[in-house]
C-alpha atoms as a PDB file:
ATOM      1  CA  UNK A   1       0.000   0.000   0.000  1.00  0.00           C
ATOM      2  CA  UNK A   2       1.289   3.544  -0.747  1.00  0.00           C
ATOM      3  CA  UNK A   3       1.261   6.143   1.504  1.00  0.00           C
ATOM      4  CA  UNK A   4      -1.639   8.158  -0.634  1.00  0.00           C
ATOM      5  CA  UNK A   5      -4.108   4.960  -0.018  1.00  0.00           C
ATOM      6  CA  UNK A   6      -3.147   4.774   3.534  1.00  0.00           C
ATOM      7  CA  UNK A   7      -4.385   7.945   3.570  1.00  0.00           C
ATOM      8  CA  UNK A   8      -7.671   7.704   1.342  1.00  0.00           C
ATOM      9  CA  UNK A   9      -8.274   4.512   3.921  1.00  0.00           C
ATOM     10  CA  UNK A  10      -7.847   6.571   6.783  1.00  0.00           C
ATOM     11  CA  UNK A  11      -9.940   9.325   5.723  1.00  0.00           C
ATOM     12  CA  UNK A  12     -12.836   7.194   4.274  1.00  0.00           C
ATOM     13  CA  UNK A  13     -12.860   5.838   7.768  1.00  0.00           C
ATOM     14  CA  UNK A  14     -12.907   8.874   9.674  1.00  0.00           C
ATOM     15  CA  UNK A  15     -15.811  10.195   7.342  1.00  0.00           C
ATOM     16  CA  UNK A  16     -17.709   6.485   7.601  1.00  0.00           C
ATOM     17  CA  UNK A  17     -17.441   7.338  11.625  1.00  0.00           C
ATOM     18  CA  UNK A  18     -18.219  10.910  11.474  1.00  0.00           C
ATOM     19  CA  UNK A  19     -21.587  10.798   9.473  1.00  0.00           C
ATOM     20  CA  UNK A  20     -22.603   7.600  11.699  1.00  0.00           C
ATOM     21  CA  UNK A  21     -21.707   9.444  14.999  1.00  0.00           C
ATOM     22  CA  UNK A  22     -24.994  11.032  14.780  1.00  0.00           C
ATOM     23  CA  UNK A  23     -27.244   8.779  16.402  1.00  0.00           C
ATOM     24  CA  UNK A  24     -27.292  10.371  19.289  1.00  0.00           C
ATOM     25  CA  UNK A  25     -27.573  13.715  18.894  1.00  0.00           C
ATOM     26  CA  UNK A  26     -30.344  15.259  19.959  1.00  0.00           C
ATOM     27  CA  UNK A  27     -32.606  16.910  17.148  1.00  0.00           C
ATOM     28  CA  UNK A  28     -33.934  20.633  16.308  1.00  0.00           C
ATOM     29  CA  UNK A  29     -37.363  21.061  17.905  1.00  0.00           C
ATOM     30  CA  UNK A  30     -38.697  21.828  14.479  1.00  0.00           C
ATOM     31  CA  UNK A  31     -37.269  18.640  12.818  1.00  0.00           C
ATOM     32  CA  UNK A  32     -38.390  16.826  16.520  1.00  0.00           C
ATOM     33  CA  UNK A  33     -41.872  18.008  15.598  1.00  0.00           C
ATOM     34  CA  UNK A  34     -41.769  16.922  12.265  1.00  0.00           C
ATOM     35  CA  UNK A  35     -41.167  13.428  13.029  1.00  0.00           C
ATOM     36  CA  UNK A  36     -43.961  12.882  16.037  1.00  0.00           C
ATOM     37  CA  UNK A  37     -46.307  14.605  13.279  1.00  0.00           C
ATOM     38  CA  UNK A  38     -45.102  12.208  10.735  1.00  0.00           C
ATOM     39  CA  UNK A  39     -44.932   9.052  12.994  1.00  0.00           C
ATOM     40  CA  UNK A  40     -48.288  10.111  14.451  1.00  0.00           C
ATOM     41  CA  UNK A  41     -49.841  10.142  10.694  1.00  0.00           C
ATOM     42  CA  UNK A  42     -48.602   6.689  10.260  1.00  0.00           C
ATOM     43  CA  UNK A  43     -50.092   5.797  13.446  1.00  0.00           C
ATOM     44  CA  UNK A  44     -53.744   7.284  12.242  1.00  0.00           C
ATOM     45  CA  UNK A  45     -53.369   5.395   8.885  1.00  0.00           C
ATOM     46  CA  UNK A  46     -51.879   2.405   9.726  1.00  0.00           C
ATOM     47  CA  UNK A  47     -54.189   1.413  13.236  1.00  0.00           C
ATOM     48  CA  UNK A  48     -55.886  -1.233  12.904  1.00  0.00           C
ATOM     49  CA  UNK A  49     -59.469  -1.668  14.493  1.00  0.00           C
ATOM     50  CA  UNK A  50     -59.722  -3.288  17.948  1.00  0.00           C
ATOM     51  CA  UNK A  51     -59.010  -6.944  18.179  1.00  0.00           C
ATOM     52  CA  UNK A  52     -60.567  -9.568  19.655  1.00  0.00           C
ATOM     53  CA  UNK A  53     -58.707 -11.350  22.182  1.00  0.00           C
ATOM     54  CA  UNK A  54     -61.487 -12.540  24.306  1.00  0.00           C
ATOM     55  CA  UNK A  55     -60.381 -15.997  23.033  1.00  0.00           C
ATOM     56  CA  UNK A  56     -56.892 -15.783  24.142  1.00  0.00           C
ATOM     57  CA  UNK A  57     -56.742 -18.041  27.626  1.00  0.00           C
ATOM     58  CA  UNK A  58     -54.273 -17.154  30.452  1.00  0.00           C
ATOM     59  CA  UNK A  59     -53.773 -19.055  33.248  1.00  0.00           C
ATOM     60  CA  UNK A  60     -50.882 -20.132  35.289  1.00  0.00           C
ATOM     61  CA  UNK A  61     -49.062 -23.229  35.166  1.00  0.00           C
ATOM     62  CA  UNK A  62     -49.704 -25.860  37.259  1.00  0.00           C
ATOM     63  CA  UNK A  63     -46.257 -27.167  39.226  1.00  0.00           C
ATOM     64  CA  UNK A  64     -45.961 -30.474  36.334  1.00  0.00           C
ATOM     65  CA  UNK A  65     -46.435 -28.522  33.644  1.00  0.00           C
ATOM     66  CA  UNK A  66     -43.782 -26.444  34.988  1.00  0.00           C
ATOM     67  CA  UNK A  67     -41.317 -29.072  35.912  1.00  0.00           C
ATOM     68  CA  UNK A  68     -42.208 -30.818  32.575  1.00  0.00           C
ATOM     69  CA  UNK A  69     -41.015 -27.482  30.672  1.00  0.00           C
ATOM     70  CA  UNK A  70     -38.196 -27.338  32.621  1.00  0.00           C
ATOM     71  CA  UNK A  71     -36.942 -30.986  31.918  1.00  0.00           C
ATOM     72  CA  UNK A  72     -37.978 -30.001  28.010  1.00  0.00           C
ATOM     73  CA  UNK A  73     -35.721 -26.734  28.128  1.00  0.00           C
ATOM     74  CA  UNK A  74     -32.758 -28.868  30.281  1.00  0.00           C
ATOM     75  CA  UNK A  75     -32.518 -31.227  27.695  1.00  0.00           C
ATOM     76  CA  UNK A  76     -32.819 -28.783  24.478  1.00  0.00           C
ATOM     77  CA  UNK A  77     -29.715 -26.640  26.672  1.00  0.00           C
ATOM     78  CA  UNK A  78     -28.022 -29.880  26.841  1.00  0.00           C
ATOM     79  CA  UNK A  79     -28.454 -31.128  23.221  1.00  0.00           C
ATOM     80  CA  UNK A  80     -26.931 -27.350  22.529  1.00  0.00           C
ATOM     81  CA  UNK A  81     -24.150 -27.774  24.917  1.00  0.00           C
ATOM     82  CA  UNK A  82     -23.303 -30.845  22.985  1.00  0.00           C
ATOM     83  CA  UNK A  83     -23.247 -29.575  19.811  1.00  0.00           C
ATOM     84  CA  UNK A  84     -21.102 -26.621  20.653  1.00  0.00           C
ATOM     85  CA  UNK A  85     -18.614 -28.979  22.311  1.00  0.00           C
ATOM     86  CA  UNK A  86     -18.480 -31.093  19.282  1.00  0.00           C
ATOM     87  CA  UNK A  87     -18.491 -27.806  16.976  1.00  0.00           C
ATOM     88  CA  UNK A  88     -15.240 -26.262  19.513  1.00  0.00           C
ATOM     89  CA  UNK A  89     -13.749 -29.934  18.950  1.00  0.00           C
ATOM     90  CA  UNK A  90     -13.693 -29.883  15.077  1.00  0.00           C
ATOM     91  CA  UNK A  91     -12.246 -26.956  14.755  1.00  0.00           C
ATOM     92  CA  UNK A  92      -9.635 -27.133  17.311  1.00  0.00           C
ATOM     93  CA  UNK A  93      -8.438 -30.536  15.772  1.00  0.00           C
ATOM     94  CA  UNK A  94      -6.401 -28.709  12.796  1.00  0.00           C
ATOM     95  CA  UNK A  95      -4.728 -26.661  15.470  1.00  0.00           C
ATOM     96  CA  UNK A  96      -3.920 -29.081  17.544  1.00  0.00           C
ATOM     97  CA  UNK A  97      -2.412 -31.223  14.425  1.00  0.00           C
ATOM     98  CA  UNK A  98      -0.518 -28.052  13.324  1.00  0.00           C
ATOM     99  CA  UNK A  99       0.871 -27.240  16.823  1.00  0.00           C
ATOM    100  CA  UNK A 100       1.920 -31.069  16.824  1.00  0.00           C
ATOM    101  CA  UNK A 101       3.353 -30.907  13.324  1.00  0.00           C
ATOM    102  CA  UNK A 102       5.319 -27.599  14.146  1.00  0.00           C
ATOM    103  CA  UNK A 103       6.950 -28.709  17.820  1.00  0.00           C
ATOM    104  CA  UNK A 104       7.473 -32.170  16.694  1.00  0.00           C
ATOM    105  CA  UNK A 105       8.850 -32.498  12.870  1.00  0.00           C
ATOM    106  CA  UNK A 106      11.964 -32.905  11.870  1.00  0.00           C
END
C-alpha cells in the first residue's frame, strides 16, 4: 500500500465514523416536531381496528407442567451444549495437528 491509499483509507474511515456518529444527537425542535407529526400520521393510517382477544386463555401453570417445561428446556440446553462442544472440537483438531506438526517435525 502507498502512503496516498493509507491515507484515502484513513480518511474514508474517519468520514464512515463521522456521518454515523450522529445517532445520538439530539434533534432541532422543528425537525423533533416533524417526526412525532409524521410518525403520528402513520399511526392514524396504519391502526388497525380493535381486536378480539377474548379468546386468548391465560392461566398459570400448574407445578408439572412447569417441571415438565423445565426438563424439556434442560434437555434442548443440553443437546446445545453438545453440539457446541463437538463444533469447539472440530475446529480445534487442525490446530492441535498443526501445533503437533510444528513442535514435533523434523
Amino acid at each position: 500500500l502507498t502512503i496516498a491509499t493509507m491515507y484515502r483509507l484513513v480518511l474514508t474511515i474517519f468520514l464512515a465514523v463521522l456521518t454515523a456518529s450522529s445517532a445520538f444527537t439530539t434533534l432541532p425542535k422543528q425537525q423533533t416536531l416533524a417526526l412525532s407529526q409524521q410518525q403520528q400520521l402513520e399511526t392514524v393510517i396504519f391502526a388497525k381496528g380493535d381486536d378480539d382477544l377474548s379468546d386468548f386463555e391465560s392461566r398459570d401453570m400448574t407445578r408439572k407442567e412447569m417441571e415438565d417445561l423445565n426438563a424439556q428446556n434442560e434437555d434442548i440446553m443440553n443437546m446445545e451444549l453438545t453440539a457446541m462442544t463437538g463444533f469447539s472440537l472440530v475446529l480445534s483438531v487442525p490446530i492441535l495437528y498443526l501445533c503437533w506438526v510444528a513442535f514435533f517435525s523434523d
